[in-house]
C-alpha atoms as a PDB file:
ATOM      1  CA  UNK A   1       2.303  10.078  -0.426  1.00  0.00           C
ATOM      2  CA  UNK A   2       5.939   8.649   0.241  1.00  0.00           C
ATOM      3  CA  UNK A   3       6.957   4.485   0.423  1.00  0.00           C
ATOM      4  CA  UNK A   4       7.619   3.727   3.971  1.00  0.00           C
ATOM      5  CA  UNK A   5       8.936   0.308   2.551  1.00  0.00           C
ATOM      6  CA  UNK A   6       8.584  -1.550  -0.222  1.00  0.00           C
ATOM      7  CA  UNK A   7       8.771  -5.575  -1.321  1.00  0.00           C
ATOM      8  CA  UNK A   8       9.373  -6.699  -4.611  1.00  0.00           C
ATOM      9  CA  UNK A   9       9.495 -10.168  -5.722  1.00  0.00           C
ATOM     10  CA  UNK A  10      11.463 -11.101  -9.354  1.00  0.00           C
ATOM     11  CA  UNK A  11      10.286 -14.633 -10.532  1.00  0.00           C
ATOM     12  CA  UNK A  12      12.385 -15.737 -13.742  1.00  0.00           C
ATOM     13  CA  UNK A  13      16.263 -16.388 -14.825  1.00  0.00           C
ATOM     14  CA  UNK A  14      17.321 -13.129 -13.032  1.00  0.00           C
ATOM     15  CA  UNK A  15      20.970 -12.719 -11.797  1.00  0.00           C
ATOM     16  CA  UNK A  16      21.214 -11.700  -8.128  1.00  0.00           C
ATOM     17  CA  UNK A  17      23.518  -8.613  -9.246  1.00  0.00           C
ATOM     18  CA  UNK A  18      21.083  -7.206 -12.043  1.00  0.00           C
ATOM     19  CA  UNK A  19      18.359  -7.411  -9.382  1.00  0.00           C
ATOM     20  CA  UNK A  20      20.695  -5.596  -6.855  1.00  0.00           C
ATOM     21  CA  UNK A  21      21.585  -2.965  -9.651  1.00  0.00           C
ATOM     22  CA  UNK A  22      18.219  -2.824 -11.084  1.00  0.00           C
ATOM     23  CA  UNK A  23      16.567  -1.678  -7.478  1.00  0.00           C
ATOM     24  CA  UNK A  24      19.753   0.527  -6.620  1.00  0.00           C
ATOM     25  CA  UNK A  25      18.852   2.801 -10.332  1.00  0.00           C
ATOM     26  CA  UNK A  26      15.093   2.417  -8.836  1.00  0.00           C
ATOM     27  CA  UNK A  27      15.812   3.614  -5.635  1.00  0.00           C
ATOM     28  CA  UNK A  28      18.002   6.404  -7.022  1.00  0.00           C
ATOM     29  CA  UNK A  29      15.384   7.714  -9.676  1.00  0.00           C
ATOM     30  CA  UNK A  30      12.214   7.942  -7.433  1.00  0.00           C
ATOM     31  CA  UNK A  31      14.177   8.844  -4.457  1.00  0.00           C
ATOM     32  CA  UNK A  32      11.750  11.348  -3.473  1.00  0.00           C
ATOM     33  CA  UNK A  33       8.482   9.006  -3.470  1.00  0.00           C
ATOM     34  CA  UNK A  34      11.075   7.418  -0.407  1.00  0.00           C
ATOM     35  CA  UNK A  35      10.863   8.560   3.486  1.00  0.00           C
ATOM     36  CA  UNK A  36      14.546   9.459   4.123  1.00  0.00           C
ATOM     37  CA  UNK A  37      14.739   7.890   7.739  1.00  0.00           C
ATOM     38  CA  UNK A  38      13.989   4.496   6.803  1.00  0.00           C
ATOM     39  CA  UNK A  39      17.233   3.124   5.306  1.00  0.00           C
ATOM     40  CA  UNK A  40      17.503   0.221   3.013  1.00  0.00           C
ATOM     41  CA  UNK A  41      13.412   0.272   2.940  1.00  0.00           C
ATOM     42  CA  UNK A  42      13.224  -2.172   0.039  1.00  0.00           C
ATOM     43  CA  UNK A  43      13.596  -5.378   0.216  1.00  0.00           C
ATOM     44  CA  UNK A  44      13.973  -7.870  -3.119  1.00  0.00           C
ATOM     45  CA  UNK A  45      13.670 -11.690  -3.148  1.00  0.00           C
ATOM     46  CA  UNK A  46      13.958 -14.102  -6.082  1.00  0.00           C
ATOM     47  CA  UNK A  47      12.212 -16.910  -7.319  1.00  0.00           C
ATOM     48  CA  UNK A  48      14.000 -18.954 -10.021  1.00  0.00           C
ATOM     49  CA  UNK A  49      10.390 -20.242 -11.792  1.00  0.00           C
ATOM     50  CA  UNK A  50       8.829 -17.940 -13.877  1.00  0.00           C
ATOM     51  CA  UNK A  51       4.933 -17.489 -13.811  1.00  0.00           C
ATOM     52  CA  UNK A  52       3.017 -20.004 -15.964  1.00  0.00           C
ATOM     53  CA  UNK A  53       3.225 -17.898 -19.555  1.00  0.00           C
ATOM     54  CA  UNK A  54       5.806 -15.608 -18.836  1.00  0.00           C
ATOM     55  CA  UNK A  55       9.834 -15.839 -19.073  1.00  0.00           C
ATOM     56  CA  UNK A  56      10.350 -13.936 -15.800  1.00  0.00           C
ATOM     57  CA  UNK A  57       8.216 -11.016 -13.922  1.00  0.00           C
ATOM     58  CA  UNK A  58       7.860  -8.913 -10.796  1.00  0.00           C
ATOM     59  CA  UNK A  59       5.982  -7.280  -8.074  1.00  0.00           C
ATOM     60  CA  UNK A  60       6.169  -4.704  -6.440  1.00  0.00           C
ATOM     61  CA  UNK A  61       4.157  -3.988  -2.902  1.00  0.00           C
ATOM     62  CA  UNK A  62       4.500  -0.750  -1.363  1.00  0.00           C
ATOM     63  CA  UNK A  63       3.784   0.935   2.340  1.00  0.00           C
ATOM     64  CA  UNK A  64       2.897   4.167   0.859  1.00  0.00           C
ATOM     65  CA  UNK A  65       1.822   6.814   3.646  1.00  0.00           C
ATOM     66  CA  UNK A  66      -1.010   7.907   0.654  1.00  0.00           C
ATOM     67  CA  UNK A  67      -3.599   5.469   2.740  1.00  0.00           C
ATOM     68  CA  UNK A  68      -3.394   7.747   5.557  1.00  0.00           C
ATOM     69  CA  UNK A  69      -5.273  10.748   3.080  1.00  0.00           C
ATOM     70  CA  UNK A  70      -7.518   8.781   1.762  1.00  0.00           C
ATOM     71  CA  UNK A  71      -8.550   7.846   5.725  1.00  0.00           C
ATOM     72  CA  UNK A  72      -8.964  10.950   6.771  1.00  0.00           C
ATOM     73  CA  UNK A  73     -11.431  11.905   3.980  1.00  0.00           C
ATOM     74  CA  UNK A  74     -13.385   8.815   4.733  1.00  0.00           C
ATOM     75  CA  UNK A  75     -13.342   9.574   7.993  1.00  0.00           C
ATOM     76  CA  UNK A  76     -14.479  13.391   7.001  1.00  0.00           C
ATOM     77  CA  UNK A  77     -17.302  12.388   4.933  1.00  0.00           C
ATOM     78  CA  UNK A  78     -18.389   9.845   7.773  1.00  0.00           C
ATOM     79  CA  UNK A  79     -18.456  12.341  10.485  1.00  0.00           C
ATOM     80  CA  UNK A  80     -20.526  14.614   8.026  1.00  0.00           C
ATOM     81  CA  UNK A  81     -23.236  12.117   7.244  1.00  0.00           C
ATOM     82  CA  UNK A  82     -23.112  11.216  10.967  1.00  0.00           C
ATOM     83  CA  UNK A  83     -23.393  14.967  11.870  1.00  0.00           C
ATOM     84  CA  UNK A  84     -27.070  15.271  10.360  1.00  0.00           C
ATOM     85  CA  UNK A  85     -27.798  11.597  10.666  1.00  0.00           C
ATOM     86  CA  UNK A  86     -27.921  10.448   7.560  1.00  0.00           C
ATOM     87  CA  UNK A  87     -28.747   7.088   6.589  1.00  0.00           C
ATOM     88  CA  UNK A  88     -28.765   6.311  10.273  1.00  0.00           C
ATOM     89  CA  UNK A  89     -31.721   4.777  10.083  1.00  0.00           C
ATOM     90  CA  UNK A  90     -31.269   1.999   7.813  1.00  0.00           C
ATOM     91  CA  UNK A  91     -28.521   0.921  10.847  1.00  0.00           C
ATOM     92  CA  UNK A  92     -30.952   0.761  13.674  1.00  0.00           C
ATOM     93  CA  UNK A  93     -33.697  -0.769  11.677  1.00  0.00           C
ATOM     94  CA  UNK A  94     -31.597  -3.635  11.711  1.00  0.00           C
ATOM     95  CA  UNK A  95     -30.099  -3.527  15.142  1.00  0.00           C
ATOM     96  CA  UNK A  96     -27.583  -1.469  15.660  1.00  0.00           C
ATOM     97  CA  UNK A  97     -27.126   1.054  18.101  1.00  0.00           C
ATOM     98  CA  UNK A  98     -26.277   4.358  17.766  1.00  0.00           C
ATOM     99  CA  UNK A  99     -23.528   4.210  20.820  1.00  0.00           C
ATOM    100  CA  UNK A 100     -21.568   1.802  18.011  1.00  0.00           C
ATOM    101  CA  UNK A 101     -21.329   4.470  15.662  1.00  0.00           C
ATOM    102  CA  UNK A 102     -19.544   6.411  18.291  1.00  0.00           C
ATOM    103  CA  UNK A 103     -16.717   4.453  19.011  1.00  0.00           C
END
């Protein structure tokens, strides 16, 4: 999968120009984990206080379009199971209808 966008948060004593430069060489290096039509698709924030045990830190949250694979095998594997009914039953012992499943 590629990063639609990306976050990432530095907490510590980090100048604003060695965060700019330090997710400009990022950016550059893993340029193809990036979608090309989303420009400037990271965005960086700081936080002077550090984390509680650490001199300074990061993190990094990504909108990767890998989610969208993982789905669709889920979703594969459900409409198997669903296919021959499996484990159906436990669901309408309890309830359910079989119309939910459907939607």
């Amino acid at each position: 999968g590629k990063y639609l966008t990306a976050a990432v948060t530095f907490r510590g004593p980090f100048g604003a120009k060695e965060v700019d430069e330090h997710m400009l060489n990022m950016q550059m290096k893993n340029s193809a984990y990036f979608v090309e039509w989303i420009p400037n698709n990271i965005k960086s924030s700081m936080c002077n206080v550090p984390n509680n045990g650490f001199s300074g830190n990061a993190v990094f949250v990504g909108n990767s379009t890998a989610m969208k694979l993982l789905n669709t095998r889920i979703l594969d594997q459900f409409s198997k199971l669903y296919g021959v009914k499996a484990y159906l039953h436990w669901y309408t012992g309890e309830g359910m209808d079989e119309m939910e499943f459907q939607e």
